[in-house]
C-alpha atoms as a PDB file:
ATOM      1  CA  UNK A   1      -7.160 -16.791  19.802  1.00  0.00           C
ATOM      2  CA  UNK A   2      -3.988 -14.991  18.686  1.00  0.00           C
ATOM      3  CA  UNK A   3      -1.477 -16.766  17.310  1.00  0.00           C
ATOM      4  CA  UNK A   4       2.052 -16.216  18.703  1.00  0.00           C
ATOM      5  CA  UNK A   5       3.868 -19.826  17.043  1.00  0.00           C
ATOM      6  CA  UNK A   6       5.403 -19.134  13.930  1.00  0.00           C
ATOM      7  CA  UNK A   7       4.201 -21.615  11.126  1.00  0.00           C
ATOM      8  CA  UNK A   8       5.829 -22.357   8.312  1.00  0.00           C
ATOM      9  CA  UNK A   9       4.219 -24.048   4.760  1.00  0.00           C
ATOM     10  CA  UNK A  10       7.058 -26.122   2.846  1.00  0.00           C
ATOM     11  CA  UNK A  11       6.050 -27.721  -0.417  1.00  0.00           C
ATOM     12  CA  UNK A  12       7.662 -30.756  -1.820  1.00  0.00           C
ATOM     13  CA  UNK A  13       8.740 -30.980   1.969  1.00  0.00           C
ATOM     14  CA  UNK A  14       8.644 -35.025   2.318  1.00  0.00           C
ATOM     15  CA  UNK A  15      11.903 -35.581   0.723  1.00  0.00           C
ATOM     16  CA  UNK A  16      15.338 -34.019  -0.322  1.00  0.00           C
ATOM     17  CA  UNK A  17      15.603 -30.122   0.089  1.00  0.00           C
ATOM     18  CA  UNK A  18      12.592 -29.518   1.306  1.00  0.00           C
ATOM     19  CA  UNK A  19      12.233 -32.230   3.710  1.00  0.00           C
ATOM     20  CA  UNK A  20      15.390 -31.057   4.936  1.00  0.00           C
ATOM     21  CA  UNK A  21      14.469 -27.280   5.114  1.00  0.00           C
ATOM     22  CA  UNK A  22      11.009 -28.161   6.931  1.00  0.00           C
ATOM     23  CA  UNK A  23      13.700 -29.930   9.722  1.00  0.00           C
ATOM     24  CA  UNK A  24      15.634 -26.976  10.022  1.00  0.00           C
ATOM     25  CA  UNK A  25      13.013 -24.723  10.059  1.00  0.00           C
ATOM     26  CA  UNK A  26      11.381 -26.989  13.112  1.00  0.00           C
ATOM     27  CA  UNK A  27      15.216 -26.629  14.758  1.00  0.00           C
ATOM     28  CA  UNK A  28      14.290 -22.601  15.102  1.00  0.00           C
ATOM     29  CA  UNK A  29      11.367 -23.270  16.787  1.00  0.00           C
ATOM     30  CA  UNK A  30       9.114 -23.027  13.582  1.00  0.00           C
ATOM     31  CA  UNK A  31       5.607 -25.229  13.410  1.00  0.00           C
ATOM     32  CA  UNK A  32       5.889 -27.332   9.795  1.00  0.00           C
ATOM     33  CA  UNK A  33       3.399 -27.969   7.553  1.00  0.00           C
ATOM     34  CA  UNK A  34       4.752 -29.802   4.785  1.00  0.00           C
ATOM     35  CA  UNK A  35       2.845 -31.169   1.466  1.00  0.00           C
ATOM     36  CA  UNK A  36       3.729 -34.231  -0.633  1.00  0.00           C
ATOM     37  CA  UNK A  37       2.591 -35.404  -3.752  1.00  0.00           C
ATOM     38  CA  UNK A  38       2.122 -38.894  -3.456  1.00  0.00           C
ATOM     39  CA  UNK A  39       5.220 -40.445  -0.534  1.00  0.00           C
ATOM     40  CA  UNK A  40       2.809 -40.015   2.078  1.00  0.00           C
ATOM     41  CA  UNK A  41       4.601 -42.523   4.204  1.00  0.00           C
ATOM     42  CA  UNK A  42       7.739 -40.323   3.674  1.00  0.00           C
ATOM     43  CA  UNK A  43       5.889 -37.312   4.816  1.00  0.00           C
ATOM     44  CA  UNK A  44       4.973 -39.119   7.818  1.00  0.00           C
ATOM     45  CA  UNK A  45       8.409 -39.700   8.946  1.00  0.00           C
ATOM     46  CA  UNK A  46       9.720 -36.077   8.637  1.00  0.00           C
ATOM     47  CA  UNK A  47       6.530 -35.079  10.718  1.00  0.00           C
ATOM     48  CA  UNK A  48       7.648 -37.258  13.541  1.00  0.00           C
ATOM     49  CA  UNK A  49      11.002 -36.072  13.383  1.00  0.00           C
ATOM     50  CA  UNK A  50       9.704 -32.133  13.704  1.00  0.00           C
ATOM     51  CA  UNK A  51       7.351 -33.611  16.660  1.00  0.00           C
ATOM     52  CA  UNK A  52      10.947 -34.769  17.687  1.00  0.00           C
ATOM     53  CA  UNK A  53      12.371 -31.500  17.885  1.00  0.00           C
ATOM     54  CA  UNK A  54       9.244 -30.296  20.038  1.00  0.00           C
ATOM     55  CA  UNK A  55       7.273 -28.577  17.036  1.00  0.00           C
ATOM     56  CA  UNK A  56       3.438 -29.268  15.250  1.00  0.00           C
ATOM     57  CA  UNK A  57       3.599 -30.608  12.060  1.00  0.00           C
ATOM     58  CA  UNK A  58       1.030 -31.722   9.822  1.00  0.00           C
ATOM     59  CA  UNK A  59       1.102 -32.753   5.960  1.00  0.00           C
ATOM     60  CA  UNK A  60      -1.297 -32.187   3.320  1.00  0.00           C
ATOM     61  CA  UNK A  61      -1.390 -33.899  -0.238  1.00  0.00           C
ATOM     62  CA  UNK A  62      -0.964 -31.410  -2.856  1.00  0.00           C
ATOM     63  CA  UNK A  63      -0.290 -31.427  -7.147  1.00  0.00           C
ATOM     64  CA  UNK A  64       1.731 -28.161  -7.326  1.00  0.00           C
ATOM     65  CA  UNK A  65       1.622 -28.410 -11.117  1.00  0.00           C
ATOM     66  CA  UNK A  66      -2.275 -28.603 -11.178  1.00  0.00           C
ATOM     67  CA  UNK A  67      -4.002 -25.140 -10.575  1.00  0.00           C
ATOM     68  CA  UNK A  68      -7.380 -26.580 -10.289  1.00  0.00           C
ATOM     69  CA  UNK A  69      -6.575 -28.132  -7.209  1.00  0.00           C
ATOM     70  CA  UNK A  70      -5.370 -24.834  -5.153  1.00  0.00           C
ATOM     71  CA  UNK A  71      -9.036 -23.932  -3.810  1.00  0.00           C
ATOM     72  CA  UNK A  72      -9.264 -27.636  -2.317  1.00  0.00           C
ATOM     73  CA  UNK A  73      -5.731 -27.305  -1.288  1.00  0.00           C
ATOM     74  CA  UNK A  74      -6.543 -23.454   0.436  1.00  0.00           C
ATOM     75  CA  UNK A  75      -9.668 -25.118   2.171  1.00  0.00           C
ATOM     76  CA  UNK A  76      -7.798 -27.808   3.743  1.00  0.00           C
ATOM     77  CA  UNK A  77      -4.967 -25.614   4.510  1.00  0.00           C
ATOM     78  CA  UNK A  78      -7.590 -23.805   6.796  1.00  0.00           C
ATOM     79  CA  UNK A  79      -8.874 -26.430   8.241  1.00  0.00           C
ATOM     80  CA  UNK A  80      -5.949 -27.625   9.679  1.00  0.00           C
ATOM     81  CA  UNK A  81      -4.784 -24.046  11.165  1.00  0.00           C
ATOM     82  CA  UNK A  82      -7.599 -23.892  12.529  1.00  0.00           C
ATOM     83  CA  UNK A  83      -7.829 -27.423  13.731  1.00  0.00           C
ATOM     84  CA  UNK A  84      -4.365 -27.654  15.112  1.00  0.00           C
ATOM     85  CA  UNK A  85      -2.911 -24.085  15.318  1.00  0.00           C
ATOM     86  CA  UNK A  86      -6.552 -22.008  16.218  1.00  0.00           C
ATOM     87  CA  UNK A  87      -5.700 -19.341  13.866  1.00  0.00           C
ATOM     88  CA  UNK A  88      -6.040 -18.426  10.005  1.00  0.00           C
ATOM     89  CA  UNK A  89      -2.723 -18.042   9.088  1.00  0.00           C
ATOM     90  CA  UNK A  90       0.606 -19.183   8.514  1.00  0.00           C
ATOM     91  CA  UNK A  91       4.459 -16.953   8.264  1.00  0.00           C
ATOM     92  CA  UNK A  92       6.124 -18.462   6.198  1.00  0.00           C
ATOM     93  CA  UNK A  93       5.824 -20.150   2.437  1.00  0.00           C
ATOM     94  CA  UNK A  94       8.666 -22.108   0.992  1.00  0.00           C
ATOM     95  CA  UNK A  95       8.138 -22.818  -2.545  1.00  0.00           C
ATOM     96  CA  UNK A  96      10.182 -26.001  -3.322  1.00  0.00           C
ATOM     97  CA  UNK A  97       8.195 -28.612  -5.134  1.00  0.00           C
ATOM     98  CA  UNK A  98       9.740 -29.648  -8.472  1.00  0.00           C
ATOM     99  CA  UNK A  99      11.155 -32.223 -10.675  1.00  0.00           C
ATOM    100  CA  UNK A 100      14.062 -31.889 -12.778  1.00  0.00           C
ATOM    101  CA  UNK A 101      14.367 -32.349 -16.945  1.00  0.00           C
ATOM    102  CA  UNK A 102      18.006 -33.167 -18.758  1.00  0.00           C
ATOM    103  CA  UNK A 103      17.308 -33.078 -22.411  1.00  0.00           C
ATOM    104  CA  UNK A 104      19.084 -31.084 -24.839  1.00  0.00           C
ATOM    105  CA  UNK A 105      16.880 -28.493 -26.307  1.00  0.00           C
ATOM    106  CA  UNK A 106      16.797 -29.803 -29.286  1.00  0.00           C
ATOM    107  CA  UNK A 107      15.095 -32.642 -28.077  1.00  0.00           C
ATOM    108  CA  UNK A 108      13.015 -31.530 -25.168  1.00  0.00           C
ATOM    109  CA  UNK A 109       9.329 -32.378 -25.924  1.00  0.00           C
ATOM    110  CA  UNK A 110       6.061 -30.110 -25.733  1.00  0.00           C
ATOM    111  CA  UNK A 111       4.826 -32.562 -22.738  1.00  0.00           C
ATOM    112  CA  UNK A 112       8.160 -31.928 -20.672  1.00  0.00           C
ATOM    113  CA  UNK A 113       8.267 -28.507 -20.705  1.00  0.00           C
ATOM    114  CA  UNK A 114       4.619 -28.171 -20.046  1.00  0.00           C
ATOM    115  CA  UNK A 115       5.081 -29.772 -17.115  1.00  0.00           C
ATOM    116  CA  UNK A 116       7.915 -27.909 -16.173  1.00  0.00           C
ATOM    117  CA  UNK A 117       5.851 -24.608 -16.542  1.00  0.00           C
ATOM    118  CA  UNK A 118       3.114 -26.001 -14.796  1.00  0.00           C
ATOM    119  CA  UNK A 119       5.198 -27.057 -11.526  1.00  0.00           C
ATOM    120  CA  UNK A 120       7.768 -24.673 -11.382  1.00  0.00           C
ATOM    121  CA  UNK A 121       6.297 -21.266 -12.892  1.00  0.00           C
ATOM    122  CA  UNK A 122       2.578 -21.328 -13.274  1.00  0.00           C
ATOM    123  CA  UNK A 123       2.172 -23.689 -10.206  1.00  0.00           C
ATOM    124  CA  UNK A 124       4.434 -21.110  -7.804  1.00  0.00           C
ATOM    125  CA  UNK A 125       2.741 -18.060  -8.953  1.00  0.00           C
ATOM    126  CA  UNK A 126      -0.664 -19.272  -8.782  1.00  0.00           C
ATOM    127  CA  UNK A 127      -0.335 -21.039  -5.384  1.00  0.00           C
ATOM    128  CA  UNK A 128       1.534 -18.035  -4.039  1.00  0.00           C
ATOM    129  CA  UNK A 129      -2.065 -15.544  -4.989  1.00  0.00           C
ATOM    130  CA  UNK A 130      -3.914 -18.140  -3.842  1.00  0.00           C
ATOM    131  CA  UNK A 131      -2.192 -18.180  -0.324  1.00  0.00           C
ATOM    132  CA  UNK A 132      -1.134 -14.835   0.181  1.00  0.00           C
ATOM    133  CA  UNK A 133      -4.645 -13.713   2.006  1.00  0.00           C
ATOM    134  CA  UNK A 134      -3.410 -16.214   4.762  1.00  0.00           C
ATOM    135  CA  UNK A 135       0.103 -15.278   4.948  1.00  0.00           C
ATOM    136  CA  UNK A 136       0.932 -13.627   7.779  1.00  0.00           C
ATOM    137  CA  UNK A 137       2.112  -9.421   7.770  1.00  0.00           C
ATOM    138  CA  UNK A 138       5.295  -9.904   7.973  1.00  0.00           C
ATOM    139  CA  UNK A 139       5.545 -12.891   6.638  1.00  0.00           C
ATOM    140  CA  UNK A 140       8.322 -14.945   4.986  1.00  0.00           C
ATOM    141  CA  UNK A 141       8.557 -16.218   0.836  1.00  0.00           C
ATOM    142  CA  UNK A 142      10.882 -18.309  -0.570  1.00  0.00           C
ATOM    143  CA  UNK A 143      11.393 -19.404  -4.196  1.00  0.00           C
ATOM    144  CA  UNK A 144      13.833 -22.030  -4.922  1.00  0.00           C
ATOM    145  CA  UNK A 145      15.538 -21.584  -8.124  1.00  0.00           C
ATOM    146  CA  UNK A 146      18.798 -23.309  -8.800  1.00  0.00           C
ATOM    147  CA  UNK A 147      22.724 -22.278  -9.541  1.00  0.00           C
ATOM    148  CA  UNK A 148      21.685 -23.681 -13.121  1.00  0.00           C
ATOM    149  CA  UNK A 149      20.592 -20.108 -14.287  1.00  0.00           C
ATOM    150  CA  UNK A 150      24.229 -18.576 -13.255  1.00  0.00           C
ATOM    151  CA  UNK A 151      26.052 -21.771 -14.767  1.00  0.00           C
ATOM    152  CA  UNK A 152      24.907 -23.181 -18.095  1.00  0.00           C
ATOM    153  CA  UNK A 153      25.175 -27.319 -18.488  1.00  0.00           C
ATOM    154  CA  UNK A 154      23.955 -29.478 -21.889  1.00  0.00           C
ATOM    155  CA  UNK A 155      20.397 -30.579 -20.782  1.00  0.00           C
ATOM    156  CA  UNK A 156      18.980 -28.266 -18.347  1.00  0.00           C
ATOM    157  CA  UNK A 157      17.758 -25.192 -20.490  1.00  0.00           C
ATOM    158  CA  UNK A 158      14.218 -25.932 -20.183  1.00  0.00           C
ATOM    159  CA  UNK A 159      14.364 -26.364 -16.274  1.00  0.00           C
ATOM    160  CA  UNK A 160      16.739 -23.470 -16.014  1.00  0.00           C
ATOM    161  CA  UNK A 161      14.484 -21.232 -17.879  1.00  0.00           C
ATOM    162  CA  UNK A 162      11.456 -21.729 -15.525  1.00  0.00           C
ATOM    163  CA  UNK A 163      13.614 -21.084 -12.729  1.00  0.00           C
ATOM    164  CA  UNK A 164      14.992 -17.656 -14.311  1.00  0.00           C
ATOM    165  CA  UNK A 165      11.559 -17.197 -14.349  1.00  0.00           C
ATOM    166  CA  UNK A 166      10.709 -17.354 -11.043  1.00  0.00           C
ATOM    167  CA  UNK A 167      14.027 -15.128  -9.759  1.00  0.00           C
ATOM    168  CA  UNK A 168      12.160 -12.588 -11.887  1.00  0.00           C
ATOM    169  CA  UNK A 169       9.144 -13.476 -10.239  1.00  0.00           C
ATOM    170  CA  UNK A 170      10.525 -12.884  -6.994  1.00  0.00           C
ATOM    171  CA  UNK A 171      11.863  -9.204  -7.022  1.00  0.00           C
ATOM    172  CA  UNK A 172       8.176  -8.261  -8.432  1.00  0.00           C
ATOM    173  CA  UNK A 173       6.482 -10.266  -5.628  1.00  0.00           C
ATOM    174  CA  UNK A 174       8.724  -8.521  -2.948  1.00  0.00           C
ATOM    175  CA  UNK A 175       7.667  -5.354  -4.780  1.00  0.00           C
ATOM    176  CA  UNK A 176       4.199  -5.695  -4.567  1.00  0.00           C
ATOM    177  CA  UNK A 177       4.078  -7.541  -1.138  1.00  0.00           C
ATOM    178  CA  UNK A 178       6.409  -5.278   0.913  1.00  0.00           C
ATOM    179  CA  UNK A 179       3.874  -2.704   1.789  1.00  0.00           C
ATOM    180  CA  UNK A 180       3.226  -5.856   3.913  1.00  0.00           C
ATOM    181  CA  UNK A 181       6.498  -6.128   5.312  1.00  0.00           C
ATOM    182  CA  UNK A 182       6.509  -9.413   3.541  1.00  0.00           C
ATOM    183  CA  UNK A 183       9.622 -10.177   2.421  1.00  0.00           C
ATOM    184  CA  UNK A 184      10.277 -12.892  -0.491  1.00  0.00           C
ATOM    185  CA  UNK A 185      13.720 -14.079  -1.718  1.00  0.00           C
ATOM    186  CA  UNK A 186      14.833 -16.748  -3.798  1.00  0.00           C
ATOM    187  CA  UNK A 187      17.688 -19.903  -2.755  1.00  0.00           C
ATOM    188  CA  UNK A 188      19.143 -21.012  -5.728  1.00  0.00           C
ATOM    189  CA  UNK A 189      21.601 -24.395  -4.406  1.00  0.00           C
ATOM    190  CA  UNK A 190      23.913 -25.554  -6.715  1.00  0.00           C
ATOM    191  CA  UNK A 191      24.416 -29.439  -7.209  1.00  0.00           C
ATOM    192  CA  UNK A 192      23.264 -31.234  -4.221  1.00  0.00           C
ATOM    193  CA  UNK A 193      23.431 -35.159  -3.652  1.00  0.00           C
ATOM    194  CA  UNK A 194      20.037 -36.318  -3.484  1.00  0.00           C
ATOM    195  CA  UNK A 195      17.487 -37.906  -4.914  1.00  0.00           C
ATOM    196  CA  UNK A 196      16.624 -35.127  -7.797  1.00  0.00           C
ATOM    197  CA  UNK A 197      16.973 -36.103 -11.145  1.00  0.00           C
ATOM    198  CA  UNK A 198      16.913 -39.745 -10.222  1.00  0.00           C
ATOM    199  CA  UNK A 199      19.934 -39.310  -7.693  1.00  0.00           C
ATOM    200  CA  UNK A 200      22.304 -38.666 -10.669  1.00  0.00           C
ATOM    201  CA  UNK A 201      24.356 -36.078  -8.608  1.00  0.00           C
ATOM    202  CA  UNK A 202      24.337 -38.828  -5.396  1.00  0.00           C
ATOM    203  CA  UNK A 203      25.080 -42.202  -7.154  1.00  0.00           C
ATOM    204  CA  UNK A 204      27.046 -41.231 -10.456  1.00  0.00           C
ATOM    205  CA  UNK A 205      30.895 -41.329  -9.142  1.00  0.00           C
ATOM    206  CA  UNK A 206      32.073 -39.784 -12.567  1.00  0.00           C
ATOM    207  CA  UNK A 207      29.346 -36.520 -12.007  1.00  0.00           C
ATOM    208  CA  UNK A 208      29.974 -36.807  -8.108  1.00  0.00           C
ATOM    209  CA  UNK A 209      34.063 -36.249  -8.847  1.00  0.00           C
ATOM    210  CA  UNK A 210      33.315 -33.886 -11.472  1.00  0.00           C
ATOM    211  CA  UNK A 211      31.224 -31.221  -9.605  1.00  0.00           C
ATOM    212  CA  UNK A 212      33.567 -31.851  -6.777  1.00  0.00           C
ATOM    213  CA  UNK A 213      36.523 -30.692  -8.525  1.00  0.00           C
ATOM    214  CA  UNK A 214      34.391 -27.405 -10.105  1.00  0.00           C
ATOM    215  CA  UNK A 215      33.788 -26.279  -6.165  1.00  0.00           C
ATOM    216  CA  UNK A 216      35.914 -23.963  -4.566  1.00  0.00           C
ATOM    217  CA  UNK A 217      35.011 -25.613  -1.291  1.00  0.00           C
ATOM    218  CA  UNK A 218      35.702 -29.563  -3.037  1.00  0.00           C
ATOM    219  CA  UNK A 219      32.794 -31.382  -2.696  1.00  0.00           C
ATOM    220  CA  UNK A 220      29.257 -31.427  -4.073  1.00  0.00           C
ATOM    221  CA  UNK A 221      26.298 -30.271  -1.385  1.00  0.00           C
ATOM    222  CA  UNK A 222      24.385 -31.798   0.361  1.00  0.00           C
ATOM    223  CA  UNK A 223      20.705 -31.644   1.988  1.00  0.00           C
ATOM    224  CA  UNK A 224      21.958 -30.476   5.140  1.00  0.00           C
ATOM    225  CA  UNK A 225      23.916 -27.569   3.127  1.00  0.00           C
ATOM    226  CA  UNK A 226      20.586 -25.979   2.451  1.00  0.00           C
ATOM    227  CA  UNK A 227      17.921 -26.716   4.542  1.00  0.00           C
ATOM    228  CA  UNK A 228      19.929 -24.125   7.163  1.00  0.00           C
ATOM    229  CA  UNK A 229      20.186 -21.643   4.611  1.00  0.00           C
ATOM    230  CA  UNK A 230      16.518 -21.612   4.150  1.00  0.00           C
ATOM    231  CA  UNK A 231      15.478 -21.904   7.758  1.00  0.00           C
ATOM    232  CA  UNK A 232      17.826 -18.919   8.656  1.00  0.00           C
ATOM    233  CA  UNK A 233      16.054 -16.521   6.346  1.00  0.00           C
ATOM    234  CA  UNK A 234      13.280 -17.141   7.744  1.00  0.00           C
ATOM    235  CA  UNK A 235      14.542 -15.592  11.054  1.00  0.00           C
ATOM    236  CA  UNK A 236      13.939 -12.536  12.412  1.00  0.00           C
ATOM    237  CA  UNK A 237      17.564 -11.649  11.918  1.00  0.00           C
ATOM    238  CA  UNK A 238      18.401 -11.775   8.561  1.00  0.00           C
ATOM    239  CA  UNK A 239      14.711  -9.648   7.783  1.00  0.00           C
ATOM    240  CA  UNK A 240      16.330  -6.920   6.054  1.00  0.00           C
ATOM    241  CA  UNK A 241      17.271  -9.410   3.166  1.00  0.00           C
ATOM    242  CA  UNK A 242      14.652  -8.708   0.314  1.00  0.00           C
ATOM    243  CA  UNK A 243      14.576  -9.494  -2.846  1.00  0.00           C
ATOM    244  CA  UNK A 244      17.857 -11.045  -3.428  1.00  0.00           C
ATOM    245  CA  UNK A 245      18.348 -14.378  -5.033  1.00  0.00           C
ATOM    246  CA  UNK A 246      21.049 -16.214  -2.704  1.00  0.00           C
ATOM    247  CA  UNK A 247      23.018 -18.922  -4.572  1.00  0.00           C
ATOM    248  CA  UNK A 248      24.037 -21.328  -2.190  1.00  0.00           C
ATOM    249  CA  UNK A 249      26.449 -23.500  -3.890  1.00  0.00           C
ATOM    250  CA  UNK A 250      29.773 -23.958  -2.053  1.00  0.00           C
ATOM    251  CA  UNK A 251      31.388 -21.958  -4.974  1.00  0.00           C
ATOM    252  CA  UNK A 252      30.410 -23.972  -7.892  1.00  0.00           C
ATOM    253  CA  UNK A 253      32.001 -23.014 -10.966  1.00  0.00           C
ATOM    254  CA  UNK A 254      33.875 -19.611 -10.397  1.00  0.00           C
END
């Protein structure tokens, strides 16, 4: 059977930005398949809230820092487009699992920024190769990066690094991938109130005022300020975007 529903893959998509994005994307009349690492429970509720909005959803466990994995993760993947969707691909892959670091570089330990490579850099590229055969011509990527590699703040040069990494990362996958018509771009939000980093931007007033007062537009983001910005780019309309890395950040620290 052909397919003619859009379905989009969001990873890290059971809570904060990408639980938000896989919403949004479901509000444009995308299908959702969103992993989670271990909130399964979590996952469940943002799959009845796409079912909600009149889209398929589904959610699949994944370890986006462990490589071994992706061939178990692929297979499944499969089995449930075929299972739910009767086709072998998917249009759109939203790279957003991560985890954040603060530790001045000084101290930042061999363990923490191994595990920063391994979810953010080595896990992105490695599940991207391992997915593209099932991405769709035409298709949709998106890296999330963060305004951290415009911006420098103490504590964040290890996590900022990998996602430097990954803008880089981008421009050569949109390179090699556009004789697809695949186009791949990278988000890069600026401080958003969630749960990231232990909630520090969310629940620390003095951070929450701080960040605030270094936006042109006043307040920190939120969820809801990115999710939208991700869904739209998936859209047919903005598909002459390629390439670019899109800080959405209200204005933070001009």
């Amino acid at each position: 059977m052909k397919k003619t529903q859009k379905i989009a893959l969001v990873t890290g998509g059971s809570r904060g930005l990408g639980r938000n994005s896989a919403i949004a994307l479901s509000r444009k009349g995308f299908d959702v398949i969103l992993t989670y690492h271990s909130r399964k429970e979590e996952a469940e509720l943002a799959i009845k809230e796409i079912e909600e909005n009149g889209q398929k959803a589904a959610a699949l466990q994944l370890d986006a820092g462990d490589v071994s994995t992706f061939e178990r993760f692929a297979s499944r993947l499969a089995d449930v487009l075929k299972e739910k969707w009767s086709t072998e691909h998917f249009d759109v892959l939203i790279n957003n699992a991560g985890f954040g670091v603060n530790a001045p570089l000084s101290a930042t330990t061999e363990e923490q920024f191994d595990s920063l490579v391994n979810v953010h850099l080595k896990g992105v590229f490695f599940l991207t190769q391992k997915l593209l055969p099932r991405i769709s011509d035409d298709g949709r990527i998106i890296n999330i990066s963060t305004g951290l590699t415009r911006f420098a703040l103490d504590g964040y040069g290890a996590y900022a690094a990998m996602k430097g990494a990954v803008e880089v990362l981008t421009r050569y996958m949109a390179k090699e991938w556009g004789k697809r018509g695949i186009r791949v771009n990278t988000i890069a939000p600026g401080a958003i109130a969630t749960d990231f980093q232990g909630g520090a931007v969310r629940d620390n007033q003095d951070i929450h005022d701080f960040i605030g007062s270094q936006t042109a537009l006043g307040r920190v983001g939120r969820a809801d300020d990115i999710g939208g910005v991700v869904a739209s780019l998936c859209t047919d309309e903005m598909g002459w975007v390629n390439a670019q890395r899109i800080e959405a950040s209200g204005g933070m620290f001009l």
